[in-house]
C-alpha atoms as a PDB file:
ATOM      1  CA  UNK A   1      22.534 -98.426  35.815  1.00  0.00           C
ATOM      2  CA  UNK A   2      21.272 -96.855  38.921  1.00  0.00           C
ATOM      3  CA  UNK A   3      21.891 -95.974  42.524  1.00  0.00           C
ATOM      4  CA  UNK A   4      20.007 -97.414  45.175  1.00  0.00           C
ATOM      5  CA  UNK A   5      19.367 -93.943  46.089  1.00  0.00           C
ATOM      6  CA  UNK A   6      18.049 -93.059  42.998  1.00  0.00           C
ATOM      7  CA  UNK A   7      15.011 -95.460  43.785  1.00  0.00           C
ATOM      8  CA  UNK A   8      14.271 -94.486  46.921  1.00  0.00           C
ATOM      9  CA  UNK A   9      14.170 -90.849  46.128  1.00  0.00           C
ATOM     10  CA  UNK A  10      11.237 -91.856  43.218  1.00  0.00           C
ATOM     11  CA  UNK A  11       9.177 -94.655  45.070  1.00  0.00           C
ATOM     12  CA  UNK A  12       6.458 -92.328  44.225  1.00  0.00           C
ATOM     13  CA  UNK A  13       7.140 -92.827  40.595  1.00  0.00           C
ATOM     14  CA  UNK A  14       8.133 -96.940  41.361  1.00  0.00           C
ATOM     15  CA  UNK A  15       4.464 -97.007  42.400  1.00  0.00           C
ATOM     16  CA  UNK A  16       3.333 -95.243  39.919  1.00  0.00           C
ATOM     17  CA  UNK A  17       4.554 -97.531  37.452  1.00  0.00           C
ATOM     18  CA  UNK A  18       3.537-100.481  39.376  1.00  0.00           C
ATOM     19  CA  UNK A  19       0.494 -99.446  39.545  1.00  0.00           C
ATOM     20  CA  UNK A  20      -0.056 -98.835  36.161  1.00  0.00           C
ATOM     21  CA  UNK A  21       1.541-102.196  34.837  1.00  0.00           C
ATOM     22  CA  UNK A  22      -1.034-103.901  37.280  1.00  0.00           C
ATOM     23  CA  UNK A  23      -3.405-102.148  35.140  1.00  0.00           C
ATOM     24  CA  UNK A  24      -1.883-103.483  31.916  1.00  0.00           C
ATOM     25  CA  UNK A  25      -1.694-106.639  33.444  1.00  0.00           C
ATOM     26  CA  UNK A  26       2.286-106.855  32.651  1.00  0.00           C
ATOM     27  CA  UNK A  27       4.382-109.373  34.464  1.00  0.00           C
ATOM     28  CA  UNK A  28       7.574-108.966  36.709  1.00  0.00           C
ATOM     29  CA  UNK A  29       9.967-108.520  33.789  1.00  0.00           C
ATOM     30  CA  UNK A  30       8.147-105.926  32.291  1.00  0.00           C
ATOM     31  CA  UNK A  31       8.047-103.993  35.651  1.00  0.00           C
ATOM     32  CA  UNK A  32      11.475-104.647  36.484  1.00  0.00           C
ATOM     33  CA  UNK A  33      12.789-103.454  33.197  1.00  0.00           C
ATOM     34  CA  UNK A  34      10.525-100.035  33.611  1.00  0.00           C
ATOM     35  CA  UNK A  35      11.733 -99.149  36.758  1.00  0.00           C
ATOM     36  CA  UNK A  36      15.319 -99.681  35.960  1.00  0.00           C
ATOM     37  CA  UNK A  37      14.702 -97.938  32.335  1.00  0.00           C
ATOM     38  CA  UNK A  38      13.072 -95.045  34.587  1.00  0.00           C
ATOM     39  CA  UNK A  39      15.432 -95.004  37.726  1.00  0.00           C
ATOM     40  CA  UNK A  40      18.487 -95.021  35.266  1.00  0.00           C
ATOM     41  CA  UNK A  41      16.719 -91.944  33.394  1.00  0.00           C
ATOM     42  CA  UNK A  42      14.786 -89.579  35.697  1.00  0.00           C
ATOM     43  CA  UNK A  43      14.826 -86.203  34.621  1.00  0.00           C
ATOM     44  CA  UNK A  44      15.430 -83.447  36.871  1.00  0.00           C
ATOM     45  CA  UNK A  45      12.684 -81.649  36.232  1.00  0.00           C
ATOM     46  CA  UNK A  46       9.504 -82.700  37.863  1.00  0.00           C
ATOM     47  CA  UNK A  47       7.526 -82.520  35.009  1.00  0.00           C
ATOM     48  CA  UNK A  48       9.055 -84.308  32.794  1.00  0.00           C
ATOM     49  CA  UNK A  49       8.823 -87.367  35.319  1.00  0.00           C
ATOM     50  CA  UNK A  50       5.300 -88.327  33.927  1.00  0.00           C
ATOM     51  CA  UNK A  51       6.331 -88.958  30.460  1.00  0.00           C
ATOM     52  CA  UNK A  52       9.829 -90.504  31.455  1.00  0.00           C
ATOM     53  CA  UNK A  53       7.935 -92.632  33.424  1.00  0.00           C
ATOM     54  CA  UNK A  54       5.191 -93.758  30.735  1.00  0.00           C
ATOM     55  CA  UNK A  55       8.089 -94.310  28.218  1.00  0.00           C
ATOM     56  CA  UNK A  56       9.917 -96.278  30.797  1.00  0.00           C
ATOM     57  CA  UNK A  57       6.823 -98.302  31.053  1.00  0.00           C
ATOM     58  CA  UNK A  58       6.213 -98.907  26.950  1.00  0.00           C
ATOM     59  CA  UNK A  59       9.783 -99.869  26.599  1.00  0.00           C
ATOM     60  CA  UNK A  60      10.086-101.967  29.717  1.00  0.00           C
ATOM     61  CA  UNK A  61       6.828-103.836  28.177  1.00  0.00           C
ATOM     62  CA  UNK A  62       8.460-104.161  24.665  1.00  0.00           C
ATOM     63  CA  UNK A  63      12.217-105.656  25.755  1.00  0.00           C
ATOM     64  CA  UNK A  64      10.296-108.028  27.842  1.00  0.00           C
ATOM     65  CA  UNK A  65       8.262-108.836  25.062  1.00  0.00           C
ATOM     66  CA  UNK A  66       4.704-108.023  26.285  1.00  0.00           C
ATOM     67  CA  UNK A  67       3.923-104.901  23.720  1.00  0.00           C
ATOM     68  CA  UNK A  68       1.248-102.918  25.120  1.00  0.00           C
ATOM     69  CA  UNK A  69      -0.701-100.033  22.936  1.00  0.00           C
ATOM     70  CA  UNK A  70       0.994 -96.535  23.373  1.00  0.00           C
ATOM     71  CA  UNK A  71      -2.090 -94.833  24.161  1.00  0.00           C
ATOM     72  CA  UNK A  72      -3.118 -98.167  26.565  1.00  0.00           C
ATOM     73  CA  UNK A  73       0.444 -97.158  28.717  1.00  0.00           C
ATOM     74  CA  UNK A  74      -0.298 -93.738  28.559  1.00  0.00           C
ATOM     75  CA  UNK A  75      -3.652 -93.972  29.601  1.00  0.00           C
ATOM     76  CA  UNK A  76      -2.279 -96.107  32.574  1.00  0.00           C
ATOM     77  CA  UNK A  77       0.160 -93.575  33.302  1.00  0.00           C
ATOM     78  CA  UNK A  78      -2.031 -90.712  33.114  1.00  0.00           C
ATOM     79  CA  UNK A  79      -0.364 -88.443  30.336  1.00  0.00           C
ATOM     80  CA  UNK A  80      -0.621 -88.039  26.590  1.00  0.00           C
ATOM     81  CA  UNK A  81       0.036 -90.796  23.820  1.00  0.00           C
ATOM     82  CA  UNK A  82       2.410 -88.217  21.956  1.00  0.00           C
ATOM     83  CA  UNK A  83       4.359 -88.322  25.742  1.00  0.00           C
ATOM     84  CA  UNK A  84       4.829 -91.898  24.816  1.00  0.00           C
ATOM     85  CA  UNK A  85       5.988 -91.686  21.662  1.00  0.00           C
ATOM     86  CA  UNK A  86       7.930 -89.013  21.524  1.00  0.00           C
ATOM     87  CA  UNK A  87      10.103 -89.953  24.211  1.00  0.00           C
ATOM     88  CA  UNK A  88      10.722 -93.711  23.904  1.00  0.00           C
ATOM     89  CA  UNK A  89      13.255 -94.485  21.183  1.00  0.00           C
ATOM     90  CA  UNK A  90      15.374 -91.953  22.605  1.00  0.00           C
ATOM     91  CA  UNK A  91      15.085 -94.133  26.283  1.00  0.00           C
ATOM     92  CA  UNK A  92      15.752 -97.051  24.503  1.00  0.00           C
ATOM     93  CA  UNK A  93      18.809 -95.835  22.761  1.00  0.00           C
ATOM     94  CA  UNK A  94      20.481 -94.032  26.014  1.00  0.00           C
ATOM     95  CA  UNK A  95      20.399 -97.484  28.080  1.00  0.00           C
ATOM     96  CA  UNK A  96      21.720 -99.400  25.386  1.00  0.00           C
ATOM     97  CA  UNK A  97      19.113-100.766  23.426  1.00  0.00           C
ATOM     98  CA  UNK A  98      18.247-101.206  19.491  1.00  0.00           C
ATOM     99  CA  UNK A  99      14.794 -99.633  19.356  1.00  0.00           C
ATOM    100  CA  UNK A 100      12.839-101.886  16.874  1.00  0.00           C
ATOM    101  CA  UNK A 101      12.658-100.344  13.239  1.00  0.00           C
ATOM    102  CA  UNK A 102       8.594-100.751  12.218  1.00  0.00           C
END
Protein backbone atom coordinates (compact mmCIF):
# COMPACT_ATOMS: atom_id res chain seq x y z
CA UNK A 1 0.00 0.00 0.00
CA UNK A 2 0.65 3.57 -0.76
CA UNK A 3 0.27 7.16 0.27
CA UNK A 4 -1.71 9.47 -1.58
CA UNK A 5 1.35 11.46 -1.62
CA UNK A 6 3.31 8.96 -3.04
CA UNK A 7 1.15 9.36 -6.33
CA UNK A 8 1.17 12.71 -6.66
CA UNK A 9 4.85 13.07 -6.28
CA UNK A 10 5.17 10.37 -9.55
CA UNK A 11 2.19 11.53 -11.85
CA UNK A 12 4.96 11.77 -14.25
CA UNK A 13 5.56 8.11 -13.95
CA UNK A 14 1.33 7.47 -13.52
CA UNK A 15 1.36 8.88 -17.06
CA UNK A 16 3.94 7.21 -18.12
CA UNK A 17 2.42 4.04 -17.45
CA UNK A 18 -0.84 5.09 -18.74
CA UNK A 19 0.43 5.94 -21.57
CA UNK A 20 2.14 2.99 -22.30
CA UNK A 21 -0.79 0.53 -21.33
CA UNK A 22 -2.87 2.64 -23.92
CA UNK A 23 -0.27 1.44 -26.17
CA UNK A 24 -0.68 -2.20 -25.13
CA UNK A 25 -4.16 -1.73 -25.29
CA UNK A 26 -4.58 -3.04 -21.47
CA UNK A 27 -7.77 -2.34 -19.63
CA UNK A 28 -8.46 -0.49 -16.24
CA UNK A 29 -7.40 -3.41 -14.05
CA UNK A 30 -4.27 -3.82 -15.58
CA UNK A 31 -3.50 -0.05 -15.12
CA UNK A 32 -4.78 0.12 -11.77
CA UNK A 33 -2.77 -2.79 -10.57
CA UNK A 34 0.58 -1.09 -12.25
CA UNK A 35 0.28 2.01 -10.68
CA UNK A 36 -0.39 0.65 -7.29
CA UNK A 37 2.47 -2.18 -7.93
CA UNK A 38 4.68 1.03 -8.92
CA UNK A 39 3.45 3.72 -6.33
CA UNK A 40 3.85 1.01 -3.53
CA UNK A 41 7.55 0.38 -4.96
CA UNK A 42 9.27 3.51 -6.33
CA UNK A 43 12.79 3.51 -5.87
CA UNK A 44 14.60 6.39 -4.68
CA UNK A 45 16.82 6.67 -7.17
CA UNK A 46 15.68 8.29 -10.33
CA UNK A 47 16.98 5.89 -12.48
CA UNK A 48 15.82 3.07 -11.42
CA UNK A 49 12.17 4.56 -11.90
CA UNK A 50 12.12 3.39 -15.63
CA UNK A 51 12.50 -0.21 -14.99
CA UNK A 52 10.32 -0.16 -11.69
CA UNK A 53 7.91 1.29 -13.72
CA UNK A 54 8.02 -1.25 -16.81
CA UNK A 55 7.96 -4.16 -14.24
CA UNK A 56 5.08 -2.54 -12.52
CA UNK A 57 3.45 -2.53 -15.85
CA UNK A 58 4.25 -6.51 -16.87
CA UNK A 59 3.04 -7.57 -13.53
CA UNK A 60 0.04 -5.30 -13.29
CA UNK A 61 -0.85 -6.92 -16.90
CA UNK A 62 -0.24 -10.54 -15.63
CA UNK A 63 -2.43 -10.42 -12.06
CA UNK A 64 -5.10 -8.92 -14.14
CA UNK A 65 -4.74 -11.55 -16.49
CA UNK A 66 -3.95 -9.71 -19.78
CA UNK A 67 -0.11 -11.09 -20.29
CA UNK A 68 1.63 -8.84 -22.51
CA UNK A 69 5.26 -9.79 -24.18
CA UNK A 70 8.22 -8.53 -21.95
CA UNK A 71 9.93 -6.90 -24.67
CA UNK A 72 6.15 -5.50 -25.99
CA UNK A 73 6.01 -3.60 -22.16
CA UNK A 74 9.37 -2.63 -22.39
CA UNK A 75 9.21 -1.30 -25.64
CA UNK A 76 6.10 0.70 -24.37
CA UNK A 77 7.97 1.85 -21.53
CA UNK A 78 10.98 2.80 -23.28
CA UNK A 79 13.80 0.66 -21.52
CA UNK A 80 15.39 -2.73 -22.02
CA UNK A 81 13.60 -6.26 -22.01
CA UNK A 82 16.33 -7.54 -19.43
CA UNK A 83 14.81 -4.23 -17.22
CA UNK A 84 11.68 -6.25 -17.37
CA UNK A 85 12.74 -9.31 -16.45
CA UNK A 86 15.08 -8.87 -14.15
CA UNK A 87 13.09 -6.88 -11.93
CA UNK A 88 9.58 -8.38 -11.90
CA UNK A 89 9.41 -11.50 -9.74
CA UNK A 90 11.10 -9.65 -7.16
CA UNK A 91 7.92 -6.80 -7.47
CA UNK A 92 5.66 -9.44 -7.40
CA UNK A 93 7.00 -11.10 -4.34
CA UNK A 94 7.47 -7.69 -2.16
CA UNK A 95 3.58 -6.76 -2.59
CA UNK A 96 2.47 -10.05 -1.79
CA UNK A 97 2.11 -12.00 -4.72
CA UNK A 98 3.04 -15.74 -5.96
CA UNK A 99 4.96 -14.97 -9.14
CA UNK A 100 3.85 -17.75 -11.60
CA UNK A 101 6.47 -20.70 -11.85
CA UNK A 102 6.89 -21.29 -16.00
Amino acid sequence: MYRARDRIDNEEWVARLTRAADGLDLGSEARSNAVDLFCSNVPSEERSKPAVAAASLYAGALIAGEERPQGAVAEAMDVTRLSVQNRWKALLKESGFQPPEW
